[in-house]
Protein backbone atom coordinates (compact mmCIF):
# COMPACT_ATOMS: atom_id res chain seq x y z
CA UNK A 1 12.32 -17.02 10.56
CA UNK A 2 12.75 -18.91 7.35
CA UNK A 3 12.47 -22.66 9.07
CA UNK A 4 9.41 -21.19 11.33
CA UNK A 5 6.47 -23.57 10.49
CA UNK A 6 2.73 -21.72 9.95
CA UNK A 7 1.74 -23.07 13.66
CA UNK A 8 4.01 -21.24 15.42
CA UNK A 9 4.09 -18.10 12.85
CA UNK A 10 0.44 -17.79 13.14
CA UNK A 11 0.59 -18.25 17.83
CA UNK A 12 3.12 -15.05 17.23
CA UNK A 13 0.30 -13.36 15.22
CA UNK A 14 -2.65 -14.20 18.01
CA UNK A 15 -0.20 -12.97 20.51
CA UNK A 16 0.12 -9.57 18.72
CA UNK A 17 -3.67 -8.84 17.92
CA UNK A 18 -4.68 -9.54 21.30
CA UNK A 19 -1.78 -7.56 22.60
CA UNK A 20 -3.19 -4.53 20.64
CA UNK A 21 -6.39 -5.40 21.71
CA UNK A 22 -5.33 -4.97 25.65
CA UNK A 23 -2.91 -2.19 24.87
CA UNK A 24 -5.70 0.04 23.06
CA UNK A 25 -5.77 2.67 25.71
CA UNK A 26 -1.55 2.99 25.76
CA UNK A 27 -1.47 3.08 22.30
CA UNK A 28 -3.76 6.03 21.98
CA UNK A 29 -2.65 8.09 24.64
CA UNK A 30 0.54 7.47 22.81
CA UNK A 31 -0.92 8.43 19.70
CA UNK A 32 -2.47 11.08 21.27
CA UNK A 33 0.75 12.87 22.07
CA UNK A 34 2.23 12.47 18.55
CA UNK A 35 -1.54 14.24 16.99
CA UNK A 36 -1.43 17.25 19.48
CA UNK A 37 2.47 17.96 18.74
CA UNK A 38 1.74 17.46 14.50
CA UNK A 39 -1.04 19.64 15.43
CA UNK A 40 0.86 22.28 16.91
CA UNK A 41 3.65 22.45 14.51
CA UNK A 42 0.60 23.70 11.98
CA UNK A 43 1.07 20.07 9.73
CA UNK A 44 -1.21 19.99 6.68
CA UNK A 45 -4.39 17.61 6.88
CA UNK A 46 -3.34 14.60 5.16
CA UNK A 47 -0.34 14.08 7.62
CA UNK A 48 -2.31 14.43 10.42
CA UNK A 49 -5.16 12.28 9.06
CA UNK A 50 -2.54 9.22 8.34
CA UNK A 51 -1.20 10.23 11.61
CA UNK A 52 -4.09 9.54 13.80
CA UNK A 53 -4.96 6.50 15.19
CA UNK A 54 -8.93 6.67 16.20
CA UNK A 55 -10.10 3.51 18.57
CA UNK A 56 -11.53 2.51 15.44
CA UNK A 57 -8.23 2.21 13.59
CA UNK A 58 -6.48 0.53 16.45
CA UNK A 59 -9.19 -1.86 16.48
CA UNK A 60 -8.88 -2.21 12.83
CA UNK A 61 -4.93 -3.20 13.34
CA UNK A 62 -6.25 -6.13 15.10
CA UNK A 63 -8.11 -6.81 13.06
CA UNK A 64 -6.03 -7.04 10.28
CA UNK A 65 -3.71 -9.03 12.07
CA UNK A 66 -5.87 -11.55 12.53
CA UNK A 67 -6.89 -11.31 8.59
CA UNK A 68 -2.90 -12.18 7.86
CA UNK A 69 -3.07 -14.97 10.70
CA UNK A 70 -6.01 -16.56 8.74
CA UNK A 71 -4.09 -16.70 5.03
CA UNK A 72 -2.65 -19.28 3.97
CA UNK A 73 1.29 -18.99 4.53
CA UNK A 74 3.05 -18.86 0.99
CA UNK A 75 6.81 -19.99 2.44
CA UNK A 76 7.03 -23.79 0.59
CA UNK A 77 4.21 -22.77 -1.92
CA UNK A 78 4.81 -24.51 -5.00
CA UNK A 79 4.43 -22.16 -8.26
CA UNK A 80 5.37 -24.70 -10.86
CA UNK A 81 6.82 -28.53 -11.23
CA UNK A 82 7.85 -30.30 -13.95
CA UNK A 83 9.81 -33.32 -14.94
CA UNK A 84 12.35 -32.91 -17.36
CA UNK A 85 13.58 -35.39 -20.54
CA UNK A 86 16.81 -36.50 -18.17
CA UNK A 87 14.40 -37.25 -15.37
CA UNK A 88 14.99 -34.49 -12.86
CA UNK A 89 12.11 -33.32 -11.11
CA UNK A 90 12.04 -29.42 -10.87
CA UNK A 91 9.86 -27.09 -8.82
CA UNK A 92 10.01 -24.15 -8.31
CA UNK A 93 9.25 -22.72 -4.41
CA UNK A 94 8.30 -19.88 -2.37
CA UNK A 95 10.76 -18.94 -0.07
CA UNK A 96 10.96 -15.38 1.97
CA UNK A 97 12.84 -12.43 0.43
CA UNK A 98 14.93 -11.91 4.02
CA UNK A 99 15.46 -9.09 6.18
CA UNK A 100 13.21 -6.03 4.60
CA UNK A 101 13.67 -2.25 5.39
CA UNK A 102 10.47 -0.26 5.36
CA UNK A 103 10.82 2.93 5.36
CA UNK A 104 7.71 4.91 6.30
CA UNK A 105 6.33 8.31 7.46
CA UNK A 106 3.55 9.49 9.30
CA UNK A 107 1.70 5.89 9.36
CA UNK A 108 1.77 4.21 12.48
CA UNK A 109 -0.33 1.27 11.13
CA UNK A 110 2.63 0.57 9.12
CA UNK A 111 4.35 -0.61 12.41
CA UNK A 112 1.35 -3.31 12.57
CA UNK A 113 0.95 -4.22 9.26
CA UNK A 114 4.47 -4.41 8.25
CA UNK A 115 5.70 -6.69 11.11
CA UNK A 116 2.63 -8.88 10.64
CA UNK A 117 3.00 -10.03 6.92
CA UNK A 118 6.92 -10.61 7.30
CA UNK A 119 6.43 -12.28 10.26
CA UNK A 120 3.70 -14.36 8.55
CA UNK A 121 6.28 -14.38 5.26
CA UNK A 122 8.79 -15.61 7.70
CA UNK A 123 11.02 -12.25 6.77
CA UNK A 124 12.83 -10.50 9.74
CA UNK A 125 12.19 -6.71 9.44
CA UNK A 126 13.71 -3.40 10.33
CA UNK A 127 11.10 -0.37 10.59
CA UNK A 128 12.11 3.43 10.11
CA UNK A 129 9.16 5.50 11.46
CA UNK A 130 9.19 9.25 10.87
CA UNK A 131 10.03 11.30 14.28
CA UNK A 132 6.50 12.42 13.93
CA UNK A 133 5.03 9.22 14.97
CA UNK A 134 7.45 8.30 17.45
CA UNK A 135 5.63 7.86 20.44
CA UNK A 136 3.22 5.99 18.55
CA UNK A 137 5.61 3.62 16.60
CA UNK A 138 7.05 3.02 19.95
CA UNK A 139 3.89 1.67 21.75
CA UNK A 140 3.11 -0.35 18.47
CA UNK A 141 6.59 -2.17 18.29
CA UNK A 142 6.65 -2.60 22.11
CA UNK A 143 3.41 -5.01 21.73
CA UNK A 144 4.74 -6.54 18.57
CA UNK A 145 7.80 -8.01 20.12
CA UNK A 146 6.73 -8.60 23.26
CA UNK A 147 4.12 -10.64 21.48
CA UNK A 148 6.60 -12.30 19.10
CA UNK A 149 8.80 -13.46 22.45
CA UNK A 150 5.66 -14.68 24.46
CA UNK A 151 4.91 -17.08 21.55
CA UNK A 152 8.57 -18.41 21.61
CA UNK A 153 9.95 -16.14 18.16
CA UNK A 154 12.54 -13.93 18.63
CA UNK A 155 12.06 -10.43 19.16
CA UNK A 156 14.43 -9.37 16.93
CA UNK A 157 13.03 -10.42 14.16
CA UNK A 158 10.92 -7.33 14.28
CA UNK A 159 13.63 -4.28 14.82
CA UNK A 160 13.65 -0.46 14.66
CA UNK A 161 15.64 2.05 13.66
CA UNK A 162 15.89 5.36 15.23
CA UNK A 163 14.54 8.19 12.94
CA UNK A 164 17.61 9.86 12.69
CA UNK A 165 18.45 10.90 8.56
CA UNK A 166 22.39 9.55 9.12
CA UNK A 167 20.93 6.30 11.44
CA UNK A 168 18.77 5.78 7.18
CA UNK A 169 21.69 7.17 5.09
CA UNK A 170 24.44 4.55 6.57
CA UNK A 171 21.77 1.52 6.85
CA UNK A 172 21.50 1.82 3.02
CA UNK A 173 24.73 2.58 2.24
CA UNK A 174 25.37 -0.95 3.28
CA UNK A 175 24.29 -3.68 0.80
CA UNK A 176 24.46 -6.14 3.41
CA UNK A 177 21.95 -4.59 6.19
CA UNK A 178 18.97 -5.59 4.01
CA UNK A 179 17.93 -7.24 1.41
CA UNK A 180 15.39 -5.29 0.32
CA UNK A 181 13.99 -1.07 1.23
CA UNK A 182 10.11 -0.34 0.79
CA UNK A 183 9.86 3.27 1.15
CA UNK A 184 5.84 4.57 2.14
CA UNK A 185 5.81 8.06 2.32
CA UNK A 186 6.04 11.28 -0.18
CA UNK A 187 7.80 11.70 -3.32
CA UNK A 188 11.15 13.12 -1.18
CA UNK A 189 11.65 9.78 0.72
CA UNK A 190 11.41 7.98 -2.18
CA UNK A 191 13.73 10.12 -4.77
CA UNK A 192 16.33 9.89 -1.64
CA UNK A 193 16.16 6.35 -1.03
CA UNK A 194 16.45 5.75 -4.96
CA UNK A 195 19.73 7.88 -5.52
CA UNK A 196 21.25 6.87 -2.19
CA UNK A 197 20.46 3.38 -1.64
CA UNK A 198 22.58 0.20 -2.20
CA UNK A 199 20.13 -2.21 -1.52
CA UNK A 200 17.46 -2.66 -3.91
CA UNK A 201 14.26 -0.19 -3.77
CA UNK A 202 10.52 -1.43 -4.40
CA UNK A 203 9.04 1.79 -4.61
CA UNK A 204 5.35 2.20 -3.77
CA UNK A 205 4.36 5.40 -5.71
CA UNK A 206 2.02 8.24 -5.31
CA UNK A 207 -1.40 8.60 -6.37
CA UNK A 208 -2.00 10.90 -9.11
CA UNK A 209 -5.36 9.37 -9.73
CA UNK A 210 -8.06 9.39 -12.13
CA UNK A 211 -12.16 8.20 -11.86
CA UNK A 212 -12.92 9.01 -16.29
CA UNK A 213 -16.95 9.35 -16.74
CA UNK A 214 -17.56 8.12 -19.82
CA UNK A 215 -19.79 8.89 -22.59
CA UNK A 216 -21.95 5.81 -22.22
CA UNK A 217 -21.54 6.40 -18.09
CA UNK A 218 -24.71 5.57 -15.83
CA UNK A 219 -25.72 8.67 -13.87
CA UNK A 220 -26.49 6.83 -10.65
CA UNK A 221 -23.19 5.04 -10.74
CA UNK A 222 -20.89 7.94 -11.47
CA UNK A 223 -21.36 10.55 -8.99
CA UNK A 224 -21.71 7.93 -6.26
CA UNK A 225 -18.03 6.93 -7.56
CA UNK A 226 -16.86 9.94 -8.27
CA UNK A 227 -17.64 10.82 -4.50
CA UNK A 228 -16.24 8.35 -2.61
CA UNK A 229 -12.95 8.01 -4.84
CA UNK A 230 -12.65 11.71 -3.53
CA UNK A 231 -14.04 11.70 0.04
CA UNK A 232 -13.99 8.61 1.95
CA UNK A 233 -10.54 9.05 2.69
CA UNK A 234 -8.74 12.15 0.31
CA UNK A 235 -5.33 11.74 2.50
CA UNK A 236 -4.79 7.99 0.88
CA UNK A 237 -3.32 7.44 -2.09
CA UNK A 238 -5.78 5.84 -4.07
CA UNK A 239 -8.00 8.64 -3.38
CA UNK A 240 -8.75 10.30 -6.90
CA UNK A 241 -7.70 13.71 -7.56
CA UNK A 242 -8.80 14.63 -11.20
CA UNK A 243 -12.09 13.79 -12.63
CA UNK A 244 -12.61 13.61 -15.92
CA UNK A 245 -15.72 14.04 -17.71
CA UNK A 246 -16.55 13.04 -21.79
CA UNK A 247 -18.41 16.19 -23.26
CA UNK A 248 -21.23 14.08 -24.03
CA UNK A 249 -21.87 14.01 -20.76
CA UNK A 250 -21.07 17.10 -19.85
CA UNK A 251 -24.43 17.75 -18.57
CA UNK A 252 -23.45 15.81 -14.80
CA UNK A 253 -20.79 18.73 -14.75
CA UNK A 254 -23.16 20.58 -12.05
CA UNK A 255 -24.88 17.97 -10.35
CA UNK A 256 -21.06 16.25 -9.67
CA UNK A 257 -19.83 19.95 -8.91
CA UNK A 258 -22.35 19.97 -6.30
CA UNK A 259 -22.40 17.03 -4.80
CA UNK A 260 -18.38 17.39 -4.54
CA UNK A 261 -18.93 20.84 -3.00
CA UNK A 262 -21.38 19.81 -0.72
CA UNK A 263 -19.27 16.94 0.66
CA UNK A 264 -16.58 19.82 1.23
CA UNK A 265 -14.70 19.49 -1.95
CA UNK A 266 -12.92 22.46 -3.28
CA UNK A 267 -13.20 21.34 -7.37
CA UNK A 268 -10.56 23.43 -9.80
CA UNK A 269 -10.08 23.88 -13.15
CA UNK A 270 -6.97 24.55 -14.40
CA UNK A 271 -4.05 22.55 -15.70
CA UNK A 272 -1.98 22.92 -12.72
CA UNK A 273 -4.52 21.14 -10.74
CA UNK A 274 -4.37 17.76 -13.14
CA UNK A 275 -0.53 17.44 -12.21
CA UNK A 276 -1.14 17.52 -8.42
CA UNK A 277 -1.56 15.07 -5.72
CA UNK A 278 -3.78 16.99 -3.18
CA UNK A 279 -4.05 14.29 -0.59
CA UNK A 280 -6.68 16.85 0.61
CA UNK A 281 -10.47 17.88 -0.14
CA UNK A 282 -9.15 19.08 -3.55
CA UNK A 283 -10.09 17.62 -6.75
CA UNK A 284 -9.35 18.50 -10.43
CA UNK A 285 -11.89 18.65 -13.22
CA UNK A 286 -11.91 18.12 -16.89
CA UNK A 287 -13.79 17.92 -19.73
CA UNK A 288 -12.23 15.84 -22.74
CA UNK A 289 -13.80 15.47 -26.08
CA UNK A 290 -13.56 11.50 -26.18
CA UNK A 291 -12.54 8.39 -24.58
CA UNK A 292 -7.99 9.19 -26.88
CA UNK A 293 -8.22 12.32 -24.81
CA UNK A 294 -9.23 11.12 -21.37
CA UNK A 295 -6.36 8.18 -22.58
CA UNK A 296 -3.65 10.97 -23.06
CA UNK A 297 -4.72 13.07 -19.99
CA UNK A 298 -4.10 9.59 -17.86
CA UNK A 299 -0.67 8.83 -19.59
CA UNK A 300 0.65 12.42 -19.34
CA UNK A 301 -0.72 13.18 -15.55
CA UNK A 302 -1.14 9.69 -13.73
CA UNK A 303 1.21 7.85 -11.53
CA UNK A 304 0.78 4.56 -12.23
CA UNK A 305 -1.38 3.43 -9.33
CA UNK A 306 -5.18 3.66 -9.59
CA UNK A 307 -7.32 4.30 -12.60
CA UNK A 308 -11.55 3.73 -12.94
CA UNK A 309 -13.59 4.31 -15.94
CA UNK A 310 -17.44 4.69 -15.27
CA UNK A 311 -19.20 3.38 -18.36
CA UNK A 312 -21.84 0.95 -19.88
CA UNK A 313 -19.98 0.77 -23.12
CA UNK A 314 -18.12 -2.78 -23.13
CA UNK A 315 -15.99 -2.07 -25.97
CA UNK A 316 -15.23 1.26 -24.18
CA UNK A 317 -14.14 -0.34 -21.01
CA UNK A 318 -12.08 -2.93 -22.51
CA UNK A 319 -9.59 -0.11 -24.30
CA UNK A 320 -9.63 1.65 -20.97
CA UNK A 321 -8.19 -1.40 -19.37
CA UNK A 322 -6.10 -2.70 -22.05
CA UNK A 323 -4.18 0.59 -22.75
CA UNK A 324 -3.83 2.40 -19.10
CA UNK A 325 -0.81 1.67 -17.41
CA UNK A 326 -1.78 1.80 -13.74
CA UNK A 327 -1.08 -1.35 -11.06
CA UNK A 328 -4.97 -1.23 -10.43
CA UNK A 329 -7.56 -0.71 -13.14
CA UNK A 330 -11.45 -0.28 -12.30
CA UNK A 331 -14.68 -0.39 -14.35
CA UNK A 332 -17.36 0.96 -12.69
CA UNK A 333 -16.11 1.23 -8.93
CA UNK A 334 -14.21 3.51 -6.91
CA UNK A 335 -10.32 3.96 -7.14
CA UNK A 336 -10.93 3.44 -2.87
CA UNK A 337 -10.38 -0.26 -3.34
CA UNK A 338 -6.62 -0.74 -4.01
CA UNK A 339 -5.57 -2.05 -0.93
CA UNK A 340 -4.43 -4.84 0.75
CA UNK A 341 -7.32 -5.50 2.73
CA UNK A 342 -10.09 -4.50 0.74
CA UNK A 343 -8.18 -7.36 -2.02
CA UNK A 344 -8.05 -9.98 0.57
CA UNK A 345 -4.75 -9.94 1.53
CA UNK A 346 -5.11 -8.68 4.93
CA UNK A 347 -2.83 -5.81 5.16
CA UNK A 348 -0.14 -4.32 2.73
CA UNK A 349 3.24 -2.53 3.11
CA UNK A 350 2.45 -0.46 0.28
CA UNK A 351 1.45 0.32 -3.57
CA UNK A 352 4.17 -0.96 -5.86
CA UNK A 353 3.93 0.35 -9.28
CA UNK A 354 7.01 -1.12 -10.05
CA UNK A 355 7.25 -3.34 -13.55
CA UNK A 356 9.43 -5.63 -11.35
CA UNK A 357 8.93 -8.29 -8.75
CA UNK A 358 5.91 -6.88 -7.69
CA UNK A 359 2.81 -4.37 -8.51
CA UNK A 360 -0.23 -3.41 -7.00
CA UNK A 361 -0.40 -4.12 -2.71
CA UNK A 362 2.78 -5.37 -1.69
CA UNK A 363 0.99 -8.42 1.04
CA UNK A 364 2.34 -11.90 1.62
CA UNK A 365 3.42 -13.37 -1.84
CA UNK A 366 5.37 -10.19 -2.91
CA UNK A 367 7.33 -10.63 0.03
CA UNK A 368 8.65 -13.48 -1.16
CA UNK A 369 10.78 -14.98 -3.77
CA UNK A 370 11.46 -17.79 -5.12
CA UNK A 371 14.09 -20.73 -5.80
CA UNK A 372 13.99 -24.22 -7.66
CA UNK A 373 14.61 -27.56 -6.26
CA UNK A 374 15.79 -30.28 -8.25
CA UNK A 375 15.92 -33.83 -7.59
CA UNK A 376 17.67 -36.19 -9.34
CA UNK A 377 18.83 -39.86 -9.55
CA UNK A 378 22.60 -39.32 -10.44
CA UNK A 379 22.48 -37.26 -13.89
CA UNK A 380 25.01 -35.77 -14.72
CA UNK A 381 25.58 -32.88 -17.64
């Protein structure tokens, strides 16, 4: 997959979308089946939200597909060339990270996205669906290699592996089955695949996050925000789950209370809400007495991943996005946006809010890596 030139990387890619694109119906009678038995087993919303697969959704993995297809591919990207005093020429390349595990729950698009940027990446890939989505993952990885062998790439460079716990535990007991595990699912899979794994982890974390209305914050931007970082999706994990509001403007308290509530938005109070990752039509509220507070409240209670401030104070914003730690950091828009596609990448295996390697969505160039070249004319050292 490494030697693969863009051409034939990006015929493999065609193949899949418009396999999807044929396949819709099988896919969601597929999907279908998975919903009804999550359904019946009494599985909490945001599962079964992540679970399901609407003909919107299947057309949007085509879609993005087609968004990866149309990137440029980063395998022989240069990143930086020099010449040195001795005369060798150094420069240093893009080249893929491998064979990567993901590791992923009840997200069938993971099966799509996941298969399309290492293909494009020229990585080979083993996915681990959860049992939940099996009939789903199934139909999804059935088009992807049957694509990947129609435009003359071989099919196992896109693998599975059965959803079994021992099938996981013994692929990452072995160093040499991977060179690399991206875990997308809850906080369990993660802490289990950080104690137990031998090959490295990049860890896409959960969303503990925060949309801060600031003293100097514009009425008619921040509810609008404050909505949609809770509503347009409250089962993703950029999806806000405490706002916090400056006392001075304390006054928006109702009118956000109520447009929350009337978008179906149970809002709560207390401090055991501000630690909690609903994933659901939950949200925490807050008021904080200035901009240190609302600072200390994100330090103590975030996760790292997504963090807006609403404001029209420059000097304001600039603190809030100097001093929060968080992979993605917004002024004046909706926490909604960290994601692969929405950033132009096409697609993303996950969040990272790792400090290493990668951080933010995990698309094309974080699955690579890099090595230096050097030419020379006979130096020696």
């Amino acid at each position: 997959m490494a030697t693969i030139g863009r051409d034939r990387k990006d015929a493999a890619l065609d193949a899949i979308a418009e396999l999807i694109h044929e396949r819709a119906e099988d896919i969601a009678a597929a999907n279908a089946a998975d919903v009804a038995t999550a359904t019946a087993a009494g599985e909490r919303f945001a599962l079964v939200d992540r679970l399901t697969l609407t003909p919107a959704r299947i057309a949007g993995l085509s879609a993005a597909v087609r968004a990866i297809r149309a990137l440029p591919d980063p395998v022989g990207e240069t990143v930086r060339e020099s010449r040195l005093d001795n005369g060798l020429e150094l420069t240093k390349v893009r080249v893929p990270l491998g064979v990567i595990a993901i590791i992923y729950e009840a997200r069938p698009n993971v099966t799509v996205d996941a298969a399309a940027l290492c293909v494009k990446s020229g990585n080979a890939c083993i996915l681990r669906g959860s049992r939940m989505a099996v009939n789903t993952n199934a139909a999804l990885l059935a088009v992807v290699r049957e694509a990947l062998a129609a435009a003359g790439l071989p099919a196992d460079a896109v693998q599975s592996l059965d959803p079994d716990r021992q099938a996981l535990a013994e692929l990452i007991a072995d160093p040499h089955a991977a060179d690399v595990v991206i875990p997308r699912g809850g906080e369990q899979l993660k802490a289990f695949l950080l104690e137990n794994s031998r090959i490295p982890v990049l860890a896409a974390a959960g969303g503990n996050c925060h949309v801060y209305i600031d003293a100097a914050a514009d009425p008619a931007k921040a509810i609008p925000i404050a909505v949609n970082a809770k509503v347009d999706r409250p089962s993703a994990c950029n999806a806000a789950e405490t706002l916090l509001v400056h006392r001075e403007r304390a006054d928006l308290v109702p009118e956000l209370r109520e447009a929350l509530e009337s978008a179906g938005v149970e809002v709560l109070g207390d401090e055991a809400a501000w630690a909690t990752e609903f994933l659901d039509m939950k949200i925490g509220l807050r008021v904080v007495d200035s901009l240190d507070e609302a600072l200390d409240h994100i330090a103590t209670y975030g996760t790292s991943h997504s963090e807006a401030i609403v404001t029209e104070d420059e000097a304001a914003a600039e603190r809030f996005v100097r001093e929060v730690d968080a992979a993605a950091v917004y002024v004046n828009a909706s926490t909604r946006f960290t994601d692969g596609g929405e950033y132009g990448m096409g697609a993303e295996i996950g969040i990272s809010t790792n400090r290493l390697h990668a951080r933010g969505p995990v698309g094309l160039e974080e699955l690579t890596t890099t090595k230096y070249v050097v030419r020379g004319d006979g130096q020696i050292r």
